[in-house]
PDB file of N, CA and C in Angstrom:
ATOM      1  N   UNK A   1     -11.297  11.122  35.444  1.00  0.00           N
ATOM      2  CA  UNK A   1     -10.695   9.981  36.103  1.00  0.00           C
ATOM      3  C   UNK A   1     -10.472   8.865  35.087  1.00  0.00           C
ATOM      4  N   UNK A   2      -8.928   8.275  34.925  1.00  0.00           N
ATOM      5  CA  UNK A   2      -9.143   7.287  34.222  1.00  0.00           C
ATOM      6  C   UNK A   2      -9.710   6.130  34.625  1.00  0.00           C
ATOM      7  N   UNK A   3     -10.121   4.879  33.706  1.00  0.00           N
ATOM      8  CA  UNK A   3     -10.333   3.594  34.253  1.00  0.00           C
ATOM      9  C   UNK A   3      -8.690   3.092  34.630  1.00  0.00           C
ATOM     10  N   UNK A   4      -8.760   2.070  35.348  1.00  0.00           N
ATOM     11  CA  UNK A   4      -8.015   0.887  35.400  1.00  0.00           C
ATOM     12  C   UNK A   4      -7.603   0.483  34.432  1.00  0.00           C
ATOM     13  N   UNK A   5      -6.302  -0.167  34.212  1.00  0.00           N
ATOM     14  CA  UNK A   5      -5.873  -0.772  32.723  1.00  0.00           C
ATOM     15  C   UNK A   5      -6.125  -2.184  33.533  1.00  0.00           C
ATOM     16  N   UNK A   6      -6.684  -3.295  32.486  1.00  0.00           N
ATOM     17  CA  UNK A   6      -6.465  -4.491  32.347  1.00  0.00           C
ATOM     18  C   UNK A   6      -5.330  -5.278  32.641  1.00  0.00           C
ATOM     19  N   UNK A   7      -5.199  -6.463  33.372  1.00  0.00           N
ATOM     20  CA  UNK A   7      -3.582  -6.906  33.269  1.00  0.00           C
ATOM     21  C   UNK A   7      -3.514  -7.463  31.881  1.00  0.00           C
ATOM     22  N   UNK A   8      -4.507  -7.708  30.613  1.00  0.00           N
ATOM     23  CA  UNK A   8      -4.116  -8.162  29.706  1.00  0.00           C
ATOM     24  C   UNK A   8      -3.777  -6.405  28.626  1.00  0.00           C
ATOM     25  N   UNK A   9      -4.037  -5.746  28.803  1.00  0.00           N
ATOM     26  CA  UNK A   9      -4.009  -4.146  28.117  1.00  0.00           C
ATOM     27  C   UNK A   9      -2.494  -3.782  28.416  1.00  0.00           C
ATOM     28  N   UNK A  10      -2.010  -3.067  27.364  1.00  0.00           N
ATOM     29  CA  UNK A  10      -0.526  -2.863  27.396  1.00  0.00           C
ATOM     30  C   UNK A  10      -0.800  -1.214  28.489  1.00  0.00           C
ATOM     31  N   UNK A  11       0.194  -0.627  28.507  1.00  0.00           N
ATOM     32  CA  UNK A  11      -0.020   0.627  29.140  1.00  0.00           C
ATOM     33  C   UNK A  11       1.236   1.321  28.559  1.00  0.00           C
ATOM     34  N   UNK A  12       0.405   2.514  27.359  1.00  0.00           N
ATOM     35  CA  UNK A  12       0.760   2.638  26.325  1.00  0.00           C
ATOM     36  C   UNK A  12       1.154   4.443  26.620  1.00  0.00           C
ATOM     37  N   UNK A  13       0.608   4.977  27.839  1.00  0.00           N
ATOM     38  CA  UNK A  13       0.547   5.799  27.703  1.00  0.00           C
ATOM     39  C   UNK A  13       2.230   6.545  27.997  1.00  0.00           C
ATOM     40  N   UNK A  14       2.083   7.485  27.392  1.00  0.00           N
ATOM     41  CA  UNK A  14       3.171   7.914  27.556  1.00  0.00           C
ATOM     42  C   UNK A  14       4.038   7.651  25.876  1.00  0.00           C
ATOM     43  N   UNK A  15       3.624   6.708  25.486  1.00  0.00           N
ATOM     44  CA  UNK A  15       4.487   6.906  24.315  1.00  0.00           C
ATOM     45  C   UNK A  15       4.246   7.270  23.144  1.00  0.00           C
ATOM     46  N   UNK A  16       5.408   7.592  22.133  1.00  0.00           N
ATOM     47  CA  UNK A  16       4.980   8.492  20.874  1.00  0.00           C
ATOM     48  C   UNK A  16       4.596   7.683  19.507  1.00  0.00           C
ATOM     49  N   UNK A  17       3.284   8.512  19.511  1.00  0.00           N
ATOM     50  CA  UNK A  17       2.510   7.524  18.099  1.00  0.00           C
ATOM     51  C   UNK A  17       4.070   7.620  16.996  1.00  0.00           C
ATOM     52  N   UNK A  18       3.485   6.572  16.264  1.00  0.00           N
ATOM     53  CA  UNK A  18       4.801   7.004  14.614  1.00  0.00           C
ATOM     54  C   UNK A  18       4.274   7.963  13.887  1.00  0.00           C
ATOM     55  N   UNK A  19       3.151   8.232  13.413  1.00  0.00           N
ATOM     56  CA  UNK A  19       2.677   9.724  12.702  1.00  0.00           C
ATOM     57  C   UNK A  19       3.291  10.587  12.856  1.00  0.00           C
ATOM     58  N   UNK A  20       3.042  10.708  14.408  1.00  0.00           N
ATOM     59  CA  UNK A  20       3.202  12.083  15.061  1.00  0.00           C
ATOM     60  C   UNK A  20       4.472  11.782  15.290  1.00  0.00           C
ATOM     61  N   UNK A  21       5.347  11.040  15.634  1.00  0.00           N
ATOM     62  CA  UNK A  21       6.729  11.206  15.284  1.00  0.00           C
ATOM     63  C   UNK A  21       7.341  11.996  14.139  1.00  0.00           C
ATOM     64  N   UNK A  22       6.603  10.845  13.030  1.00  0.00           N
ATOM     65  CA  UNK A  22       7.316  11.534  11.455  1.00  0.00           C
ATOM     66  C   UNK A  22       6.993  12.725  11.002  1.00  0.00           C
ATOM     67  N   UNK A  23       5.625  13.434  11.569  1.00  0.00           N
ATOM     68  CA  UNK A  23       5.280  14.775  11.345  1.00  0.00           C
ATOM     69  C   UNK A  23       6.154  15.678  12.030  1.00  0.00           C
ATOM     70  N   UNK A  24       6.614  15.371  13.614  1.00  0.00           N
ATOM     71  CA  UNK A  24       7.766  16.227  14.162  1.00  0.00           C
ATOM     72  C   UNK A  24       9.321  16.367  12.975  1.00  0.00           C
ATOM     73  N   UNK A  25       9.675  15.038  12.472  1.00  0.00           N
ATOM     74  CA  UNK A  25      10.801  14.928  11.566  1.00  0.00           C
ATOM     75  C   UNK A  25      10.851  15.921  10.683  1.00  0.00           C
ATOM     76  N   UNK A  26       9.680  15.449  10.009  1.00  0.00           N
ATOM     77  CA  UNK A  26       9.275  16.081   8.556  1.00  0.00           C
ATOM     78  C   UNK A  26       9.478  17.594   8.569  1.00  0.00           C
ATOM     79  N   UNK A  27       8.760  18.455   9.940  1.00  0.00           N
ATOM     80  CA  UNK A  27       8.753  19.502   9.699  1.00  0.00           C
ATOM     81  C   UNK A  27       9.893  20.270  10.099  1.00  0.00           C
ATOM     82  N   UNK A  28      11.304  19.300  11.374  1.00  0.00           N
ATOM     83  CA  UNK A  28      12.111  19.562  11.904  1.00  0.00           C
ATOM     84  C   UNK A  28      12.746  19.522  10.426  1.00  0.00           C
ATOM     85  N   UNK A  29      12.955  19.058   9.554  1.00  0.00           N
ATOM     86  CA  UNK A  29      13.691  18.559   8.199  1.00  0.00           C
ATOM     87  C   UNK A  29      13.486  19.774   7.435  1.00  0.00           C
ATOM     88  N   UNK A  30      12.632  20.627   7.456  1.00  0.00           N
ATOM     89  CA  UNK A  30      12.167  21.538   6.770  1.00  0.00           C
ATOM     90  C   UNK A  30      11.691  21.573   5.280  1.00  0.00           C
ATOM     91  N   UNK A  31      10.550  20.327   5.298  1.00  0.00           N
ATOM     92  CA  UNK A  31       9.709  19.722   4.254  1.00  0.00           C
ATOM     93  C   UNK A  31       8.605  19.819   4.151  1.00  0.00           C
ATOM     94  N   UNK A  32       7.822  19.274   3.108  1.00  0.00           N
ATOM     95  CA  UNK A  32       6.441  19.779   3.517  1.00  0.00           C
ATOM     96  C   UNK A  32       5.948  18.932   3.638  1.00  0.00           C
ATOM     97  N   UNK A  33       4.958  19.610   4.315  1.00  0.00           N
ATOM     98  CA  UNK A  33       4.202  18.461   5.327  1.00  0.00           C
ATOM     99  C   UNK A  33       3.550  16.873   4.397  1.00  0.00           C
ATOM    100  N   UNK A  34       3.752  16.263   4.818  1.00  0.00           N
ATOM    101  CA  UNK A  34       3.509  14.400   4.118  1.00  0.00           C
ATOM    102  C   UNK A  34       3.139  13.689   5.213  1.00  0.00           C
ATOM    103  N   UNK A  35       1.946  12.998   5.073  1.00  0.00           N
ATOM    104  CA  UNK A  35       1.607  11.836   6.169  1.00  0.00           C
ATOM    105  C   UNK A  35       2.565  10.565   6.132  1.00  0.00           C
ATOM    106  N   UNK A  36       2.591   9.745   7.071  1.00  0.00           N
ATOM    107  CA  UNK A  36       3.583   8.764   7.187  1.00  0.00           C
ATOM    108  C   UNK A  36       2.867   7.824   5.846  1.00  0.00           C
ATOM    109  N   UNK A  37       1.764   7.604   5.772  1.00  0.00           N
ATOM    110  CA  UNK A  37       0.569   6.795   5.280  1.00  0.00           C
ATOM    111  C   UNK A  37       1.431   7.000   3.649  1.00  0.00           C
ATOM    112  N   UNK A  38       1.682   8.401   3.075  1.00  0.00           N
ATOM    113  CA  UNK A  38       2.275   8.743   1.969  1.00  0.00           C
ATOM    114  C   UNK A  38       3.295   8.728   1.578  1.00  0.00           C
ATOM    115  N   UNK A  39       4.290   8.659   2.513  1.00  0.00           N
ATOM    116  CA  UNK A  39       5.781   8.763   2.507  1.00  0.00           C
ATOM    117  C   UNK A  39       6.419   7.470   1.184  1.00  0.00           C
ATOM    118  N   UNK A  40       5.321   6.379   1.611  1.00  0.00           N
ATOM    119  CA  UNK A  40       6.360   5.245   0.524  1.00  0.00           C
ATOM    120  C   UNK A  40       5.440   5.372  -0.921  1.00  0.00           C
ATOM    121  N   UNK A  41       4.295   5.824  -1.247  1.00  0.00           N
ATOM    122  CA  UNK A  41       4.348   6.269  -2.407  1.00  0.00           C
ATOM    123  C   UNK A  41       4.624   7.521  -3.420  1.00  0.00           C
ATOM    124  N   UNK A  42       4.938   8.352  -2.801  1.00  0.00           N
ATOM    125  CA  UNK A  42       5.553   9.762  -2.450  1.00  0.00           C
ATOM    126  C   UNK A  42       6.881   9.379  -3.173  1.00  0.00           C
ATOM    127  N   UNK A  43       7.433   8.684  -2.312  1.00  0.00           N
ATOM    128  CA  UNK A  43       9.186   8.337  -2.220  1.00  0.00           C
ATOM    129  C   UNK A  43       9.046   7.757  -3.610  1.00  0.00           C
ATOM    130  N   UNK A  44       8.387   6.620  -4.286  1.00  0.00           N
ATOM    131  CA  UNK A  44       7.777   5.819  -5.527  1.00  0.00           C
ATOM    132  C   UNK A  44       8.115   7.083  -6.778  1.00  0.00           C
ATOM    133  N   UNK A  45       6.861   7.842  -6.724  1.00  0.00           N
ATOM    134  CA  UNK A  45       6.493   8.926  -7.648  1.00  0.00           C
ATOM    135  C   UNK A  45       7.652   9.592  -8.098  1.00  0.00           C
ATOM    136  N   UNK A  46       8.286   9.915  -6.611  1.00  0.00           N
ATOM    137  CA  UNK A  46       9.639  10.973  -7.053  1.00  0.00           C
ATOM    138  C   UNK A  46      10.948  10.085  -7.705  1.00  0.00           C
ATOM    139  N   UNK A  47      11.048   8.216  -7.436  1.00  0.00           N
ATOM    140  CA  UNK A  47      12.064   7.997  -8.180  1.00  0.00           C
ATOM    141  C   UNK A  47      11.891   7.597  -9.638  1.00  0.00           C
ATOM    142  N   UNK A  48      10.732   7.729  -9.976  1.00  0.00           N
ATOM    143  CA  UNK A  48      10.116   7.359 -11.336  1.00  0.00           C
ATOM    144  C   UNK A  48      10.550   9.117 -12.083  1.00  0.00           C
ATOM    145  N   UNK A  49       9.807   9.819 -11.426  1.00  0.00           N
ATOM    146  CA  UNK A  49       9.563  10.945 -12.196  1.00  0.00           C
ATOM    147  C   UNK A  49      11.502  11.688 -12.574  1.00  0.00           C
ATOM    148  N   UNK A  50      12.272  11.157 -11.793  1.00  0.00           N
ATOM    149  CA  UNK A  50      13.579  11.415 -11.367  1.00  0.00           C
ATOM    150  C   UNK A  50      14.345  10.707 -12.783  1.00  0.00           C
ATOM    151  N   UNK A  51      14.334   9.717 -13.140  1.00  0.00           N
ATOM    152  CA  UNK A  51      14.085   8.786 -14.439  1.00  0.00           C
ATOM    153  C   UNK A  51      14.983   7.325 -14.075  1.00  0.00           C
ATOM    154  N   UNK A  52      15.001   7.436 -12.708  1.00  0.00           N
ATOM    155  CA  UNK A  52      15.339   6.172 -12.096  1.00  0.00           C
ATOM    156  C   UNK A  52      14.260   4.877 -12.580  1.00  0.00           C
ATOM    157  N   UNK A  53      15.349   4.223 -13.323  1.00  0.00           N
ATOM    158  CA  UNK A  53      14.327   3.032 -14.259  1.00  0.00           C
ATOM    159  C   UNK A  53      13.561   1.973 -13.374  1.00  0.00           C
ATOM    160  N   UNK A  54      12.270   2.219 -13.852  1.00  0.00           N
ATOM    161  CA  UNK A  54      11.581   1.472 -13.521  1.00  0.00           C
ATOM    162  C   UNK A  54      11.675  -0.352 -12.806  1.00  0.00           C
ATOM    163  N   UNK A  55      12.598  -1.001 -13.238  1.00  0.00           N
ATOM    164  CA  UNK A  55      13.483  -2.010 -12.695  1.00  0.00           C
ATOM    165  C   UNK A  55      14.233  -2.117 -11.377  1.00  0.00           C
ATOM    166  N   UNK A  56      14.954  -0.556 -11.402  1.00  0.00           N
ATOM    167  CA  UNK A  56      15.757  -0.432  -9.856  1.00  0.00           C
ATOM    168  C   UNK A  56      14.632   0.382  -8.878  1.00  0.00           C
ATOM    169  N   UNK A  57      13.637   0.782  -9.173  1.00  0.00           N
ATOM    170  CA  UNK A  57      12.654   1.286  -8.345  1.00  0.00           C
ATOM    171  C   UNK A  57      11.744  -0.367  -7.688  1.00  0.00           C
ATOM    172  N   UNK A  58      11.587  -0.913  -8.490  1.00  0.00           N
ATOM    173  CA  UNK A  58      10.483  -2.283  -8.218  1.00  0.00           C
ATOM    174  C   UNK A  58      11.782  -2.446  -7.209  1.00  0.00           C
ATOM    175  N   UNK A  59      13.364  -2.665  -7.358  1.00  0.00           N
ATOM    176  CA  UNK A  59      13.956  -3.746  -6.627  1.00  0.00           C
ATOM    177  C   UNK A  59      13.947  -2.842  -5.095  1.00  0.00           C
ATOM    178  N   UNK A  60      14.577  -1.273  -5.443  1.00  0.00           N
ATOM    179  CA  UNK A  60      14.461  -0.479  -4.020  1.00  0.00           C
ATOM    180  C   UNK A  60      13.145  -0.361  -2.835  1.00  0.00           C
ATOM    181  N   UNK A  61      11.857  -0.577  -4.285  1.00  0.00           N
ATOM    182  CA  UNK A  61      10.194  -0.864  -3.414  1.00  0.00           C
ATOM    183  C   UNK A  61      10.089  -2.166  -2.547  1.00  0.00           C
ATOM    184  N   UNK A  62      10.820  -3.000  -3.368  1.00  0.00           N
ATOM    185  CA  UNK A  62      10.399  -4.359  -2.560  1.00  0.00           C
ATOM    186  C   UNK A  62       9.605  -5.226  -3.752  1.00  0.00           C
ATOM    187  N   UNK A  63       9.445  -4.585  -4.701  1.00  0.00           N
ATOM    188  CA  UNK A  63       7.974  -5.032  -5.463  1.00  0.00           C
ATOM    189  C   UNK A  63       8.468  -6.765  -5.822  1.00  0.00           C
ATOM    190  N   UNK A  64       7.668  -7.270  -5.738  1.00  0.00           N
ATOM    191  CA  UNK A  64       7.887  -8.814  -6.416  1.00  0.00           C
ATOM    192  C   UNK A  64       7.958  -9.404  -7.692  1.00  0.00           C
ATOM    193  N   UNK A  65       7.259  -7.633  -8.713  1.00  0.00           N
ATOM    194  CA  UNK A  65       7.575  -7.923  -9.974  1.00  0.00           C
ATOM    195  C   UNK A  65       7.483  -6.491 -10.688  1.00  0.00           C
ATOM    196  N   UNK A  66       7.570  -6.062 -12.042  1.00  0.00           N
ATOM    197  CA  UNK A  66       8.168  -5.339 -12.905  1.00  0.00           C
ATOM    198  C   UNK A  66       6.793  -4.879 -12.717  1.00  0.00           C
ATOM    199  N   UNK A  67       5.936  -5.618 -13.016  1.00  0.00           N
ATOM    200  CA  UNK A  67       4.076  -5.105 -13.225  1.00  0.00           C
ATOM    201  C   UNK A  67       3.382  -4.407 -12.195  1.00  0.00           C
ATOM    202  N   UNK A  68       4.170  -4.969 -10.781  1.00  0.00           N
ATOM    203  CA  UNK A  68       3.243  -4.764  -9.838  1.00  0.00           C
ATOM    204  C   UNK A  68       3.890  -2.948  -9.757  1.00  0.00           C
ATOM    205  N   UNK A  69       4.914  -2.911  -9.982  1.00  0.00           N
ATOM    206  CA  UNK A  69       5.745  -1.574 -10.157  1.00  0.00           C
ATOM    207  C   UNK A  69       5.126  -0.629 -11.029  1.00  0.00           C
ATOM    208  N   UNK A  70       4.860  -0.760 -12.529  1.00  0.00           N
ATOM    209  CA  UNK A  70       4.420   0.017 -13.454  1.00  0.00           C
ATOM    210  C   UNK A  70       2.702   0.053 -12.897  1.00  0.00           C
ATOM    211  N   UNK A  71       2.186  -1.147 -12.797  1.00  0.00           N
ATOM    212  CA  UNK A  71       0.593  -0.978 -12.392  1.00  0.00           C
ATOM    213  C   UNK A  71      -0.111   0.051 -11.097  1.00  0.00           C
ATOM    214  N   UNK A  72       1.532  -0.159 -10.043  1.00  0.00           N
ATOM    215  CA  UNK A  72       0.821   0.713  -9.336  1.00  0.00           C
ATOM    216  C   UNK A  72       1.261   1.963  -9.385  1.00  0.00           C
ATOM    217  N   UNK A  73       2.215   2.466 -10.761  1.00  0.00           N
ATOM    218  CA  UNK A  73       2.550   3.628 -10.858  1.00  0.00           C
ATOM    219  C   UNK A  73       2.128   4.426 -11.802  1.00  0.00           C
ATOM    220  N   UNK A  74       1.049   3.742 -12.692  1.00  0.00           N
ATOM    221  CA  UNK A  74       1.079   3.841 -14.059  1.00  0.00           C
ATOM    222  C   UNK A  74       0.592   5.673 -14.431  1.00  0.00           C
ATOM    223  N   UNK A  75      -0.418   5.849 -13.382  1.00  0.00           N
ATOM    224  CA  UNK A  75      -0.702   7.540 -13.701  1.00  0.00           C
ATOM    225  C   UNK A  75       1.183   8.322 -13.903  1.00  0.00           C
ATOM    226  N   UNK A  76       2.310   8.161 -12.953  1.00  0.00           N
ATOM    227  CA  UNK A  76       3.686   8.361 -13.379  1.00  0.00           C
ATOM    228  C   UNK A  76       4.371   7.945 -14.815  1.00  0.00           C
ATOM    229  N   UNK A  77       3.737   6.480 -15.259  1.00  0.00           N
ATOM    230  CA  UNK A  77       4.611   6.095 -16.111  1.00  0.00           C
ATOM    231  C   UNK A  77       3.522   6.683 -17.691  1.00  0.00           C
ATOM    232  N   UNK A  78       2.574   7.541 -17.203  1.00  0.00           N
ATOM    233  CA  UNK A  78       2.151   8.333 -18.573  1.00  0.00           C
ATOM    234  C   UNK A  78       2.513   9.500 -18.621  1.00  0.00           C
ATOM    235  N   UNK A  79       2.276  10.095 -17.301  1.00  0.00           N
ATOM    236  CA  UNK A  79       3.516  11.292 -17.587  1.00  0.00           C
ATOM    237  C   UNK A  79       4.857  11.461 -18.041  1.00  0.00           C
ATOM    238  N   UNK A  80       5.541  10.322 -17.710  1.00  0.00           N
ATOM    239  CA  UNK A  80       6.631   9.810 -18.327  1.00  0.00           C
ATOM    240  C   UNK A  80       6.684   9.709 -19.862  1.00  0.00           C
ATOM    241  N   UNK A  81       6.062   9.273 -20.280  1.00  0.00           N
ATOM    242  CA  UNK A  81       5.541   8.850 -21.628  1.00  0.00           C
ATOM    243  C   UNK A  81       5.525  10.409 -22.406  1.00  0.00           C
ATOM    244  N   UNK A  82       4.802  10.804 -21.698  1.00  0.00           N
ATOM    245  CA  UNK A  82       4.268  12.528 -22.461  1.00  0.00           C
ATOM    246  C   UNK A  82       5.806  13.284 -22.697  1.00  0.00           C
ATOM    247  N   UNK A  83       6.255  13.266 -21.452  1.00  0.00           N
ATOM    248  CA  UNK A  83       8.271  13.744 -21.504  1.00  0.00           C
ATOM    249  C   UNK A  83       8.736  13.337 -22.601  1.00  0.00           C
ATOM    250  N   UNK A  84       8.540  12.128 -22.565  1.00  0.00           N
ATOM    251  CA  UNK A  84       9.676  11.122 -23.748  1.00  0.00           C
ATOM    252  C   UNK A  84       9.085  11.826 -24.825  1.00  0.00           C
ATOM    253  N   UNK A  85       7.888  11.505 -25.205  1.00  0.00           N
ATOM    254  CA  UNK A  85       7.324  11.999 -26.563  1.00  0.00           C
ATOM    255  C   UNK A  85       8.055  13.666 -27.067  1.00  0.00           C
ATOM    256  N   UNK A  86       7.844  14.162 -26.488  1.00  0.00           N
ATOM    257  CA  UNK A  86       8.355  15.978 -26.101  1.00  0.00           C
ATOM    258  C   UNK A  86      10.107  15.897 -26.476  1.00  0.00           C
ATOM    259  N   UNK A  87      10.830  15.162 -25.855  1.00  0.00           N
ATOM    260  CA  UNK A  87      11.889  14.672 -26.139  1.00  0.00           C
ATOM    261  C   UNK A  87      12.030  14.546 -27.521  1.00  0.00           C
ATOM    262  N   UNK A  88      11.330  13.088 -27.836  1.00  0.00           N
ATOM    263  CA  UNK A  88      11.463  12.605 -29.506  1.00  0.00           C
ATOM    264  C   UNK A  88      11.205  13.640 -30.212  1.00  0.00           C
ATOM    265  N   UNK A  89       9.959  14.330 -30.082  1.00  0.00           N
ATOM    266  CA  UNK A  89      10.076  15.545 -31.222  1.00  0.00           C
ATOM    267  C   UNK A  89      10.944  16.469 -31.021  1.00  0.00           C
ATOM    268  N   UNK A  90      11.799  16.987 -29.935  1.00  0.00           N
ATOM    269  CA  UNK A  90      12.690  17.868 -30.014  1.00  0.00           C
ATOM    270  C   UNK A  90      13.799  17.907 -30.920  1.00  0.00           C
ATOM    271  N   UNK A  91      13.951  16.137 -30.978  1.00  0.00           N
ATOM    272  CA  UNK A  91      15.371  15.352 -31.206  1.00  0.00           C
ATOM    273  C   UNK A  91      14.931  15.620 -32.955  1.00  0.00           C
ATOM    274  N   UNK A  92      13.803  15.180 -33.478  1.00  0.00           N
ATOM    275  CA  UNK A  92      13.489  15.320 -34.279  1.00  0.00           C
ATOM    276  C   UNK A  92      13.278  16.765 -35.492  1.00  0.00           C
ATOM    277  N   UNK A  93      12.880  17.642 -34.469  1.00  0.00           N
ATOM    278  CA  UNK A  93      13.178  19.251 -34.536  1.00  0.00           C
ATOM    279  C   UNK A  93      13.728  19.785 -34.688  1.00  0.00           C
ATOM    280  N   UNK A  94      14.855  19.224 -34.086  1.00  0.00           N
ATOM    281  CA  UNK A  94      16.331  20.579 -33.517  1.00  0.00           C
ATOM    282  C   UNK A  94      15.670  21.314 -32.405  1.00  0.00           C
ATOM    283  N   UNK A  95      14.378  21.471 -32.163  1.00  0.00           N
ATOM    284  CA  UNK A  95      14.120  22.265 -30.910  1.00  0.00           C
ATOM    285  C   UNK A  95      14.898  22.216 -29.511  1.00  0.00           C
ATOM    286  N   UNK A  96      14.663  22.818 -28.668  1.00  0.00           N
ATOM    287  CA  UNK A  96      15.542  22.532 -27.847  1.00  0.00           C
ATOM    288  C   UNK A  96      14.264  22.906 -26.183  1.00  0.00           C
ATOM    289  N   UNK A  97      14.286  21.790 -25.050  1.00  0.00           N
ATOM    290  CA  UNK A  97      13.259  21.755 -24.594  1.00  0.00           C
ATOM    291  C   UNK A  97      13.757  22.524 -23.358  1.00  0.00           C
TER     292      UNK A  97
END
């Protein structure tokens, strides 16, 4: 038996959490599975690692500055780093990567 709702209590039932929304999307999309919670640093990771410069990622995040962008990406922007390096010696080589 339920209780009574409050006249100050919304009456909620019946409607669809956002999680569980975006988990229906996600999997209707045929993706793998990602919590909503992950989606905007997820989305972050992949335009860094993509080599979308660091500048138009802070402006597409919202970020308020260049730092707050690299600081909260920085485990990305060393992997990044490791690429480039791999790069330079190729260039340097003639290898070819």
């Amino acid at each position: 038996m339920r209780r009574a709702l409050r006249a100050s209590e919304p009456d909620i039932r019946g409607l669809v959490k956002v999680p569980d929304y975006f988990a229906r999307m996600v999997k209707q999309a045929g993706l793998p599975h990602i919590r909503l919670h992950d989606a905007r640093p997820t989305f972050a990771t992949l335009l860094l690692e993509q080599g979308v410069a660091a500048k138009v990622a802070q402006t597409i995040l919202g970020h308020g500055s260049i730092a707050m962008t690299l600081d909260t990406y920085r485990h990305v922007s060393s992997e990044l780093e490791k690429q480039a390096a791999k790069r330079l010696e190729a260039a340097f080589t003639g290898r070819v990567l």
